[in-house]
Protein backbone atom coordinates (compact mmCIF):
# COMPACT_ATOMS: atom_id res chain seq x y z
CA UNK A 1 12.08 -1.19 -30.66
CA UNK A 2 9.74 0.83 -28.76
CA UNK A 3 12.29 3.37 -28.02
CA UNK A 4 11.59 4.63 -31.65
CA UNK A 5 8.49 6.15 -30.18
CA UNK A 6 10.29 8.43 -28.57
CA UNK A 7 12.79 9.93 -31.03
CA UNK A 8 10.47 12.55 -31.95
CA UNK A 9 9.46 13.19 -28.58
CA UNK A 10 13.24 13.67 -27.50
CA UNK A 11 14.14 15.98 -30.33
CA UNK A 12 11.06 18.34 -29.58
CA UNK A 13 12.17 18.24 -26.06
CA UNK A 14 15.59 19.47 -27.21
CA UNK A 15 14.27 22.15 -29.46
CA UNK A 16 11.82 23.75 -27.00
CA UNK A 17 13.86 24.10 -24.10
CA UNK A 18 16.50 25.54 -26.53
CA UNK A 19 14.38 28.06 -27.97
CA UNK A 20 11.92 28.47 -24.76
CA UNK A 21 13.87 27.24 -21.71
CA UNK A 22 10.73 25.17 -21.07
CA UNK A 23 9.96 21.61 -20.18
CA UNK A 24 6.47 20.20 -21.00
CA UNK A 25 5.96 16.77 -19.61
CA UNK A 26 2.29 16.72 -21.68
CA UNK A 27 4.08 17.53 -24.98
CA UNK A 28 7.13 15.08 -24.33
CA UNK A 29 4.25 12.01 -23.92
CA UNK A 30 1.63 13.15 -26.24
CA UNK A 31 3.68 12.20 -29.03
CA UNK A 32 4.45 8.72 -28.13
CA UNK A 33 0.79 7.77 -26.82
CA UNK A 34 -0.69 9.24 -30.78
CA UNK A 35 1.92 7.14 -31.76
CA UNK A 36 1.22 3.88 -30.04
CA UNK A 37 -2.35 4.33 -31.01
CA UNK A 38 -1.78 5.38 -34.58
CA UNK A 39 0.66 1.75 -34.43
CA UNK A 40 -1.96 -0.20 -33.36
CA UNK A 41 -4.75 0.73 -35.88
CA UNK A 42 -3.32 0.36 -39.12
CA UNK A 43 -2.90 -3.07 -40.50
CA UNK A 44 0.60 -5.02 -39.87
CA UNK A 45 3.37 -4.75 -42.70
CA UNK A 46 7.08 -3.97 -42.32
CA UNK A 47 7.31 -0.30 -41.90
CA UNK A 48 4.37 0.23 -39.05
CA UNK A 49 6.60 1.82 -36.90
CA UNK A 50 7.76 3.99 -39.22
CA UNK A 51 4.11 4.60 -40.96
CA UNK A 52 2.60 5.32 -37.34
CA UNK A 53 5.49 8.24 -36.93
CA UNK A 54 5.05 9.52 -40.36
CA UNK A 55 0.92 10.03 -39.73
CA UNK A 56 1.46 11.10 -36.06
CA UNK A 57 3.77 14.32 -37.59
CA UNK A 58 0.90 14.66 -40.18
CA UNK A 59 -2.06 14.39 -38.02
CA UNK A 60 -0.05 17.46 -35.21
CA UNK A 61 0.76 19.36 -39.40
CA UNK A 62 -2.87 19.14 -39.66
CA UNK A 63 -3.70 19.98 -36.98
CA UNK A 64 -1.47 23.14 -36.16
CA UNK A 65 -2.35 24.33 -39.64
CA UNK A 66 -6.19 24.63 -38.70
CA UNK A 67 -5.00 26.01 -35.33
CA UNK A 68 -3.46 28.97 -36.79
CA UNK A 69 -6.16 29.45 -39.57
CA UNK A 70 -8.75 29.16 -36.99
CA UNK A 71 -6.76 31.78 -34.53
CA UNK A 72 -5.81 34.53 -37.66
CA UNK A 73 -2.05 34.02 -36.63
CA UNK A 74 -0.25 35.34 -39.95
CA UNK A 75 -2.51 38.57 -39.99
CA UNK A 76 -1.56 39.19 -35.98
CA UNK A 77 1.97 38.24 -36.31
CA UNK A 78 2.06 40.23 -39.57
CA UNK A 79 4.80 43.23 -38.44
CA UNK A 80 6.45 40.82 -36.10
CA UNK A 81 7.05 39.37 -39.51
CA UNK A 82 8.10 42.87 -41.50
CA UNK A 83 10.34 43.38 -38.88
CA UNK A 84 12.56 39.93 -37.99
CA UNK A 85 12.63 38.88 -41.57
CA UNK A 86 12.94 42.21 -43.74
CA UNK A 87 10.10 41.26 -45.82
CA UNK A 88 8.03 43.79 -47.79
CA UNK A 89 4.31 43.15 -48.99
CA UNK A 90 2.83 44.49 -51.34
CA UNK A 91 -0.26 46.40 -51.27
């Protein structure tokens, strides 16, 4: 069952080298390492494996969100937004 460590690692895999054309060895193991750990930490009952990949996408959701609150990404990426998406703010 340890292959179910790697599901989310795969599918990110997938999405960035269709969207970027890139390859990132450190992104396509970070996943399953925060994973393992995150397994091994909380307390046995049926759905660990699925708990520990659950809290792993939380912990990177967390963690992205301060990211961009900490780097002022909506307020740079403001027009990029106007333009691609049509959307008009108000004053």
């Amino acid at each position: 069952m340890i292959y179910i460590f790697f599901i989310t690692s795969i599918l990110g895999a997938l999405r960035d080298y269709s969207k970027y054309k890139t390859f990132s060895i450190y992104k396509f193991i970070r996943s399953p390492i925060i994973t393992q750990i995150i397994y091994c930490s909380i307390p046995y009952n049926n759905y660990n494996k699925l708990l520990s990949i659950i809290f792993e996408r939380w912990l990177f959701l967390i963690l992205k969100t301060i990211q961009s609150i900490y780097n002022n990404d909506y307020y740079e990426k403001k027009e990029k937004y106007k333009i691609k998406y049509n959307i008009k703010y108000k004053n």
